[in-house]
PDB file of N, CA and C in Angstrom:
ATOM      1  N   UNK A   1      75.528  62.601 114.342  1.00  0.00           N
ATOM      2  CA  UNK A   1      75.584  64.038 114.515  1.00  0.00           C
ATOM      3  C   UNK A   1      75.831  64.766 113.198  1.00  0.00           C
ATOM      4  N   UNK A   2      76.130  63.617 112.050  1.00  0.00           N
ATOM      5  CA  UNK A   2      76.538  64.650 110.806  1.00  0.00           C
ATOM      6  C   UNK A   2      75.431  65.525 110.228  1.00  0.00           C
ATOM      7  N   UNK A   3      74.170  64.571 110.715  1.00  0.00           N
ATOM      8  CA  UNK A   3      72.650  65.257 110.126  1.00  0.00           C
ATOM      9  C   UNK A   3      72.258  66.647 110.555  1.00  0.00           C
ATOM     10  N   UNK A   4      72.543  66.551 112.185  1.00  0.00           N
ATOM     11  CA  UNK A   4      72.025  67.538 112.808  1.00  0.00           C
ATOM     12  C   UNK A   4      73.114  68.960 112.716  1.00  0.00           C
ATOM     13  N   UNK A   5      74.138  68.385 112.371  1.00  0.00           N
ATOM     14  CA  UNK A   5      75.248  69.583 111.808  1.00  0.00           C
ATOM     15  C   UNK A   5      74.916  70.715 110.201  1.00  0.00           C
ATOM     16  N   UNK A   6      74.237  69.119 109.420  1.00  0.00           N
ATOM     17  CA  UNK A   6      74.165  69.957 108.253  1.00  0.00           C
ATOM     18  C   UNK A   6      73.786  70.702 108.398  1.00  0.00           C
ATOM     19  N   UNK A   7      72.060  70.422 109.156  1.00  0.00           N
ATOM     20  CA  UNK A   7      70.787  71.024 108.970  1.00  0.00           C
ATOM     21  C   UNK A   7      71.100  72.306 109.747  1.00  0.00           C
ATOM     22  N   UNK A   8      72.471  72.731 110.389  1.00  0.00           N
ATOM     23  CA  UNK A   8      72.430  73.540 111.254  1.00  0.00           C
ATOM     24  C   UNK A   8      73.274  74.472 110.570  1.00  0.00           C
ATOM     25  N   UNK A   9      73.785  73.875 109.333  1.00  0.00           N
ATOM     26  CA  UNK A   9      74.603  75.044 108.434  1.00  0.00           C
ATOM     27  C   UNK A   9      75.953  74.810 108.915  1.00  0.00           C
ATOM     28  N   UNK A  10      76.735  73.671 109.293  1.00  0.00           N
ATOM     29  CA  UNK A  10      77.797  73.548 109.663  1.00  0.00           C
ATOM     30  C   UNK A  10      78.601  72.428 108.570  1.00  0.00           C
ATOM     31  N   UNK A  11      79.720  72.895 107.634  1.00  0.00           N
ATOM     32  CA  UNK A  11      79.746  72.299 106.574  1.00  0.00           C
ATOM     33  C   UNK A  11      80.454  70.997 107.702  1.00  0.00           C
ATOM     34  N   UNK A  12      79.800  69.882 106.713  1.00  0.00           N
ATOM     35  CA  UNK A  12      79.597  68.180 107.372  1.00  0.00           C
ATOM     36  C   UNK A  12      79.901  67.540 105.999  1.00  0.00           C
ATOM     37  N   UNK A  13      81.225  66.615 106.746  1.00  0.00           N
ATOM     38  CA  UNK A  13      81.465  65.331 105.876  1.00  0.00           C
ATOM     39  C   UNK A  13      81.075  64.433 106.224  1.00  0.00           C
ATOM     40  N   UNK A  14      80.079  63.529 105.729  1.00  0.00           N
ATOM     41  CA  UNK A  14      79.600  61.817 105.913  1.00  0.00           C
ATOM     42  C   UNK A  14      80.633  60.822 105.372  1.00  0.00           C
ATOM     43  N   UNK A  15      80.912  60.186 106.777  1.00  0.00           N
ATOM     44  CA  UNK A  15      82.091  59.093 106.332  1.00  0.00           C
ATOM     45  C   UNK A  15      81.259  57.883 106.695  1.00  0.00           C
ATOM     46  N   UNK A  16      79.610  58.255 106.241  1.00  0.00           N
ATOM     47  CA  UNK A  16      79.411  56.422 106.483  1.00  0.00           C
ATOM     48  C   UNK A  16      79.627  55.503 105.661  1.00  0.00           C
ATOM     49  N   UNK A  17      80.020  54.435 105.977  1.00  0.00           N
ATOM     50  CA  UNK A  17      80.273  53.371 105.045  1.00  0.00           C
ATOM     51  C   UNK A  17      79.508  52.838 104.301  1.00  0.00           C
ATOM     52  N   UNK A  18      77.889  52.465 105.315  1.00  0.00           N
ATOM     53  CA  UNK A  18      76.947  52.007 104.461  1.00  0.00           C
ATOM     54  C   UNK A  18      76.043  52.156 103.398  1.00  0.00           C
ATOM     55  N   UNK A  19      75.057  51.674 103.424  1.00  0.00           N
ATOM     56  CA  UNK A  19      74.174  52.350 102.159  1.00  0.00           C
ATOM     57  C   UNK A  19      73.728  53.511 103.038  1.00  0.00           C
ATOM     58  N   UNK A  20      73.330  54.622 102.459  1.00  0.00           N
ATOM     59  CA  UNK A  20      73.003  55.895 102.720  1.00  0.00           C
ATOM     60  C   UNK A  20      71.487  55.510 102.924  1.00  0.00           C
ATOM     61  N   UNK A  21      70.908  56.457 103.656  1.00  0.00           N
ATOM     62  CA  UNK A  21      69.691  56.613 104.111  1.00  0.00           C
ATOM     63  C   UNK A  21      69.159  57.600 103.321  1.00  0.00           C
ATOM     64  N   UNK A  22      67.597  57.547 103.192  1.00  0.00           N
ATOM     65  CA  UNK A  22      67.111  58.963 101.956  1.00  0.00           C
ATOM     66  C   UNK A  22      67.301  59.755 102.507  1.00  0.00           C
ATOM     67  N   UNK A  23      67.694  60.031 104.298  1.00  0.00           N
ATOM     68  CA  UNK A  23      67.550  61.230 104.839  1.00  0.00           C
ATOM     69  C   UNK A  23      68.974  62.141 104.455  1.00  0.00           C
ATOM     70  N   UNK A  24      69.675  61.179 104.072  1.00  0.00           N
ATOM     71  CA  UNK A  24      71.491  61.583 104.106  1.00  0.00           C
ATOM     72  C   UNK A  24      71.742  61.604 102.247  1.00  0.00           C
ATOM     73  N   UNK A  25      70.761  61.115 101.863  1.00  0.00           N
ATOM     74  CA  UNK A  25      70.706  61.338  99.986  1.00  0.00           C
ATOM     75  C   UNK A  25      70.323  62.656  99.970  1.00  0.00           C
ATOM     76  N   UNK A  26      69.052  63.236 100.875  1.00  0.00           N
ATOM     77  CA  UNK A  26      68.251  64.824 100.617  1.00  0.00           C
ATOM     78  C   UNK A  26      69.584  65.338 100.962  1.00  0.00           C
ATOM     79  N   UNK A  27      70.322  65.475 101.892  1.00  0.00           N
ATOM     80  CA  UNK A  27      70.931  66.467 102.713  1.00  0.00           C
ATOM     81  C   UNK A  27      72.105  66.757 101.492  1.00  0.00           C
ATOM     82  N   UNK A  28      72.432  65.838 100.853  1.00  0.00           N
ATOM     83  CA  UNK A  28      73.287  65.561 100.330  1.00  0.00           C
ATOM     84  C   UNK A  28      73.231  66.323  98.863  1.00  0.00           C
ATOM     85  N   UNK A  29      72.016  66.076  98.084  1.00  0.00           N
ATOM     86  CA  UNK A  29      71.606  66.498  97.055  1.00  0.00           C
ATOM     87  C   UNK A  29      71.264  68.223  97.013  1.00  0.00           C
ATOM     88  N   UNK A  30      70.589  68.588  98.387  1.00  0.00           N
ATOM     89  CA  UNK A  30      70.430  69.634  98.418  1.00  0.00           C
ATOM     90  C   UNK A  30      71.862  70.744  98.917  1.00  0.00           C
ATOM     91  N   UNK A  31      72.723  70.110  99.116  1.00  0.00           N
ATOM     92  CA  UNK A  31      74.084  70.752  99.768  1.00  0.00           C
ATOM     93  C   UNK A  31      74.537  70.704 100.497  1.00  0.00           C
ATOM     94  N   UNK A  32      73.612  69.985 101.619  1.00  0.00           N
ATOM     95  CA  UNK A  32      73.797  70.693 103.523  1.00  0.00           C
ATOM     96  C   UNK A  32      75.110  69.906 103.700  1.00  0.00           C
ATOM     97  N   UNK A  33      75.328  68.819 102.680  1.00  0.00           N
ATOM     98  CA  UNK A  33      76.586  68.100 103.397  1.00  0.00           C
ATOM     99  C   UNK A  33      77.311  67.654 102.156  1.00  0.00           C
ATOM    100  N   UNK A  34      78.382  66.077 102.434  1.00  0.00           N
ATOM    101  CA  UNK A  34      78.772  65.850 101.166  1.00  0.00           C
ATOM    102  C   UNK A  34      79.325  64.565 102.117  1.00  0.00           C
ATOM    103  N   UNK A  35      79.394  63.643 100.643  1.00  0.00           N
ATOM    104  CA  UNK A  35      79.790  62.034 101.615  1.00  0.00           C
ATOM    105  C   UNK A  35      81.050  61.323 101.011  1.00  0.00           C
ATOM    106  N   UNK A  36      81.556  61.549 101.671  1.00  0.00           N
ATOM    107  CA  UNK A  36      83.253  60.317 101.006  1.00  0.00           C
ATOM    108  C   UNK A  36      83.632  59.624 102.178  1.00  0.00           C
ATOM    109  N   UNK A  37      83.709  58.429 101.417  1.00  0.00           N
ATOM    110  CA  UNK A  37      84.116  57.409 102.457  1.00  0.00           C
ATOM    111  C   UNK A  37      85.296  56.751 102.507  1.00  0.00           C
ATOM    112  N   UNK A  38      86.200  57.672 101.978  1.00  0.00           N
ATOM    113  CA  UNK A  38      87.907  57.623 102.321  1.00  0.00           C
ATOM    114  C   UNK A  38      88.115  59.209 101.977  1.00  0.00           C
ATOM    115  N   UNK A  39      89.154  59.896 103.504  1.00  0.00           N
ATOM    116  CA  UNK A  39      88.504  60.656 103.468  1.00  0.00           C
ATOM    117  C   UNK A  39      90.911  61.164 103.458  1.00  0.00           C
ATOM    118  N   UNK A  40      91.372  62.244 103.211  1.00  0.00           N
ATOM    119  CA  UNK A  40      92.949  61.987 102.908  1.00  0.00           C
ATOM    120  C   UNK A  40      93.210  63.771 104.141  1.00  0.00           C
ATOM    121  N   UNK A  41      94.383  63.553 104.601  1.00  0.00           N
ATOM    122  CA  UNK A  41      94.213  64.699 105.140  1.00  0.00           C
ATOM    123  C   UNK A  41      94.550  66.265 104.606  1.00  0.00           C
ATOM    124  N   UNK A  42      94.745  66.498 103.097  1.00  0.00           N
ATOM    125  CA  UNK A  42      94.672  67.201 102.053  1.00  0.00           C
ATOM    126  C   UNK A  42      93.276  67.429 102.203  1.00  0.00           C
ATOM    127  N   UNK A  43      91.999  66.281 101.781  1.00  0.00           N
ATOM    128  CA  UNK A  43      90.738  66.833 101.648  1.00  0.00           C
ATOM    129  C   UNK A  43      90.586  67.436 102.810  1.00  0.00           C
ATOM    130  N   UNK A  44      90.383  67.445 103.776  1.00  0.00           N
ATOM    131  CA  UNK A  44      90.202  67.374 105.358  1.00  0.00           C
ATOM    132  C   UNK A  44      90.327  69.072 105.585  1.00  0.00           C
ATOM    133  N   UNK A  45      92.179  69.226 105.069  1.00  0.00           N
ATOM    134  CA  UNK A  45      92.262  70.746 105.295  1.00  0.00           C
ATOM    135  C   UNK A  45      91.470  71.582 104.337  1.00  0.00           C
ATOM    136  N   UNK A  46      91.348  70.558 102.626  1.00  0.00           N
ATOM    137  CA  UNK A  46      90.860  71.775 101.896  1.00  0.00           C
ATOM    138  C   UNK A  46      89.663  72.511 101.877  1.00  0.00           C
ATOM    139  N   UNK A  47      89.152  71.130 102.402  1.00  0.00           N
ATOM    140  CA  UNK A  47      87.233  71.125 103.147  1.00  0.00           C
ATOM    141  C   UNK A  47      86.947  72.534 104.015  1.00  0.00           C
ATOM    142  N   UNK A  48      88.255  72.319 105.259  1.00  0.00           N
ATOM    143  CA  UNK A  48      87.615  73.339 106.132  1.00  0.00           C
ATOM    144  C   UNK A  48      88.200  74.884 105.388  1.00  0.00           C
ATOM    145  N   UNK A  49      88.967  74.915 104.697  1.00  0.00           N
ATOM    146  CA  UNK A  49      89.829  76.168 104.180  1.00  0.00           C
ATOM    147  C   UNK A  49      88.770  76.853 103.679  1.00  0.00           C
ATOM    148  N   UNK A  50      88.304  75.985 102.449  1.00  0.00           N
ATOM    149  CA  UNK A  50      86.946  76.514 101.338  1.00  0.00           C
ATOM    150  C   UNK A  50      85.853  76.338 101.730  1.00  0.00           C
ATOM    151  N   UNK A  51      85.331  75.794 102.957  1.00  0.00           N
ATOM    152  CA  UNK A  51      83.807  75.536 102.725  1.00  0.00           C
ATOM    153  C   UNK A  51      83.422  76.868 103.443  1.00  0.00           C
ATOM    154  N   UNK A  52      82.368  77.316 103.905  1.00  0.00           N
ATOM    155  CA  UNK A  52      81.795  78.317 104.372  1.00  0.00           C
ATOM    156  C   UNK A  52      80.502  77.813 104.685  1.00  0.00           C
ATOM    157  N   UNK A  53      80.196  78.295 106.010  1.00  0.00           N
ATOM    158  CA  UNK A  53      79.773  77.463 106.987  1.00  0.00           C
ATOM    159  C   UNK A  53      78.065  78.418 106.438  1.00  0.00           C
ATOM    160  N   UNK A  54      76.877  77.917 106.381  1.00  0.00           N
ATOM    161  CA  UNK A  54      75.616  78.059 105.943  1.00  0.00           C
ATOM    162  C   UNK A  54      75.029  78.779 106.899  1.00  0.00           C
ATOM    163  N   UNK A  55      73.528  79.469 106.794  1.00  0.00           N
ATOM    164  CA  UNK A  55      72.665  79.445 107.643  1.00  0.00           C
ATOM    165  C   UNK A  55      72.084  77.927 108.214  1.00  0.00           C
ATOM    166  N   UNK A  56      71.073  78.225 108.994  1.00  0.00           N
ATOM    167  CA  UNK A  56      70.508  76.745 109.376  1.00  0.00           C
ATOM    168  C   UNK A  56      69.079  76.886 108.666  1.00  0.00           C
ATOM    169  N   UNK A  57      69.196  75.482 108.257  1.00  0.00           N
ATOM    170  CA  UNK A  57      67.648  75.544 107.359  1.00  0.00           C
ATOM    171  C   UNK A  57      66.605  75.132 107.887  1.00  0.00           C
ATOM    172  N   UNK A  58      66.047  76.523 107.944  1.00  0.00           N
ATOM    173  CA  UNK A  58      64.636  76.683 108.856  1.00  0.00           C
ATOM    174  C   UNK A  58      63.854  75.710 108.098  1.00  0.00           C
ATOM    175  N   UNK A  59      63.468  75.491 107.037  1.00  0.00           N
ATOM    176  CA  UNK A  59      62.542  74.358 106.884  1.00  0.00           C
ATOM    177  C   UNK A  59      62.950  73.013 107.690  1.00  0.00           C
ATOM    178  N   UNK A  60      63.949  72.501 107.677  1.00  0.00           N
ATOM    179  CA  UNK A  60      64.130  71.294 107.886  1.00  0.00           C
ATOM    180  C   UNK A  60      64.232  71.662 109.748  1.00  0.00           C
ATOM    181  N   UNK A  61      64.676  72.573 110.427  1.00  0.00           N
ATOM    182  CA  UNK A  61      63.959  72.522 111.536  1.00  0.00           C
ATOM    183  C   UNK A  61      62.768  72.261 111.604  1.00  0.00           C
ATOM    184  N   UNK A  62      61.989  73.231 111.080  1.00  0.00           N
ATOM    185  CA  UNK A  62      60.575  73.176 111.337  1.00  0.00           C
ATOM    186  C   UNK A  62      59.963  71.850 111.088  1.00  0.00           C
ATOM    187  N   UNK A  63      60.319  71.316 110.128  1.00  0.00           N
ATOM    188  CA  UNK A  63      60.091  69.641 110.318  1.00  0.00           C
ATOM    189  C   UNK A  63      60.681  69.032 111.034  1.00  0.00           C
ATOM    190  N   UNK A  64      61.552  69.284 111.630  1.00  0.00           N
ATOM    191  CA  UNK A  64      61.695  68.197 112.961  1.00  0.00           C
ATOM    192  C   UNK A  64      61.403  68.646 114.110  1.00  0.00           C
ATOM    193  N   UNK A  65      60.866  69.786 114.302  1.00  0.00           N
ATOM    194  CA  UNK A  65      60.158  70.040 115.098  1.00  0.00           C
ATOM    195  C   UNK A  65      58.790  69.675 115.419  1.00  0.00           C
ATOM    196  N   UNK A  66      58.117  69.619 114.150  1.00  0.00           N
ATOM    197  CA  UNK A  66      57.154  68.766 113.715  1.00  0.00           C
ATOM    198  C   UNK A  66      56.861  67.419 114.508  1.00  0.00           C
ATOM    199  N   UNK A  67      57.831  67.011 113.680  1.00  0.00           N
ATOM    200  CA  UNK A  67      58.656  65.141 114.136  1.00  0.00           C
ATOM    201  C   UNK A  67      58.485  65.089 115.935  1.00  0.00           C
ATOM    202  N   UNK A  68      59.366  65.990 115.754  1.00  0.00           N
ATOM    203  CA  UNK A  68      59.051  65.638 117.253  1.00  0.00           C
ATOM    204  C   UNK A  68      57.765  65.916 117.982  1.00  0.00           C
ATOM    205  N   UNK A  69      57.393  66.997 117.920  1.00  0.00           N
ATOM    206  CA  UNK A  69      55.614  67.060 118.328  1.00  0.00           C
ATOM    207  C   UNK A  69      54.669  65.764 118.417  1.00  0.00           C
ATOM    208  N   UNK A  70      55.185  65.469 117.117  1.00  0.00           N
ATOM    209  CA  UNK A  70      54.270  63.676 117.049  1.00  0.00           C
ATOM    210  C   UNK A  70      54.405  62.934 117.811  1.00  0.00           C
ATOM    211  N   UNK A  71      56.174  62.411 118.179  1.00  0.00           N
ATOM    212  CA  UNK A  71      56.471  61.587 118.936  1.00  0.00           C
ATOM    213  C   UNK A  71      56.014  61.921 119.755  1.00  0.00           C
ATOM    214  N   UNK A  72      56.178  62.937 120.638  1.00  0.00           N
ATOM    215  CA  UNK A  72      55.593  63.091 122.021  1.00  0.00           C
ATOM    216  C   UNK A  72      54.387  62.531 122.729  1.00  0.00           C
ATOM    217  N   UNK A  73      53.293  63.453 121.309  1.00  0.00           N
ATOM    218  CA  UNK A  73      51.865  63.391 121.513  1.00  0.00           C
ATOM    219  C   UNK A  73      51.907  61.096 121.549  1.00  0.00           C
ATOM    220  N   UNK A  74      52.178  61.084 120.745  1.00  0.00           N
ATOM    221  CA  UNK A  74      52.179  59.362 120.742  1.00  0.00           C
ATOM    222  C   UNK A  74      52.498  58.901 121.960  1.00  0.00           C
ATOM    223  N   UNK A  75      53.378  59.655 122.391  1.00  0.00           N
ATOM    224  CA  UNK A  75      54.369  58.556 123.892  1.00  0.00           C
ATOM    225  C   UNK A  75      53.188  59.426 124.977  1.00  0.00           C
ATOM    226  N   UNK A  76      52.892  60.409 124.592  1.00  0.00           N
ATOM    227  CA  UNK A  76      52.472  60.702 125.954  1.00  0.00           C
ATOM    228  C   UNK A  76      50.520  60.317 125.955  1.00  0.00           C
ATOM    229  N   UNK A  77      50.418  60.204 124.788  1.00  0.00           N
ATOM    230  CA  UNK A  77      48.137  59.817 124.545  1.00  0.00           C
ATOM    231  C   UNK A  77      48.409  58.997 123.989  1.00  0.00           C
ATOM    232  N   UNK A  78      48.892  57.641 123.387  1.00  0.00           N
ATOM    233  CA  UNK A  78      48.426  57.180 123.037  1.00  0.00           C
ATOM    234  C   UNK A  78      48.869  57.220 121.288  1.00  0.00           C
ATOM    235  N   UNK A  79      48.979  55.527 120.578  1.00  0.00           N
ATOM    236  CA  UNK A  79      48.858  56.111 119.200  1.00  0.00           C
ATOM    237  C   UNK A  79      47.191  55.601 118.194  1.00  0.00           C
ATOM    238  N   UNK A  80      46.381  55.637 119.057  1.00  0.00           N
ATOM    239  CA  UNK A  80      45.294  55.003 118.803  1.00  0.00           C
ATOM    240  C   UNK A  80      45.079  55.613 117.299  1.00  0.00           C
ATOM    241  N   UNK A  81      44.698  57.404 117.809  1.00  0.00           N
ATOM    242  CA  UNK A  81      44.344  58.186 116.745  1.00  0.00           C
ATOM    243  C   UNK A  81      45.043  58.212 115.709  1.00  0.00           C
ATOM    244  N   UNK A  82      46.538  57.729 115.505  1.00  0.00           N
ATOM    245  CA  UNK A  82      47.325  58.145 114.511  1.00  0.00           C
ATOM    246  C   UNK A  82      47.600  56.911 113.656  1.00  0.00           C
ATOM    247  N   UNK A  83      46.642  55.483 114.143  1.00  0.00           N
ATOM    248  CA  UNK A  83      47.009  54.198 113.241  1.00  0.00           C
ATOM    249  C   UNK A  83      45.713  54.203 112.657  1.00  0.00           C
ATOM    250  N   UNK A  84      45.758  53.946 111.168  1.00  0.00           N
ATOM    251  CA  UNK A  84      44.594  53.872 110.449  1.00  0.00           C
ATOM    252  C   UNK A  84      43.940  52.535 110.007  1.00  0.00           C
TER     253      UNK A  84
END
């Protein structure tokens, strides 16, 4: 849920442990979020004190809106047309 928070303009801490995904490097690089993986309850309060919560970024909706369009069309016709 941390993804769908960023993208929604809701300041988001990533406490994953693992290797990061490119999807959670973009989000990351571009602002929508920020990742520490020990996390103290000082940061915690200072996080929510100072951060200020974003718009939602219509691009990255619109691409997963996208995203999803595809899936659909796939689950629901077929992925004949879409393997090359």
């Amino acid at each position: 849920m941390t993804r769908e928070a960023a993208v929604l303009g809701i300041p988001t801490i990533s406490v994953y442990q693992g290797e990061l995904l490119a999807v959670d490097r973009y989000l990351i690089e571009q602002g929508h979020m920020i990742h520490k993986t020990e996390l103290t309850p000082d940061f915690v309060d200072s996080f929510i004190r100072t951060t200020q919560r974003k718009p939602a970024s219509t691009e990255l909706l619109e691409k997963g809106a996208t995203a999803a369009g595809l899936i659909k069309e796939v689950l629901l016709n077929g992925h004949d047309k879409y393997v090359g």
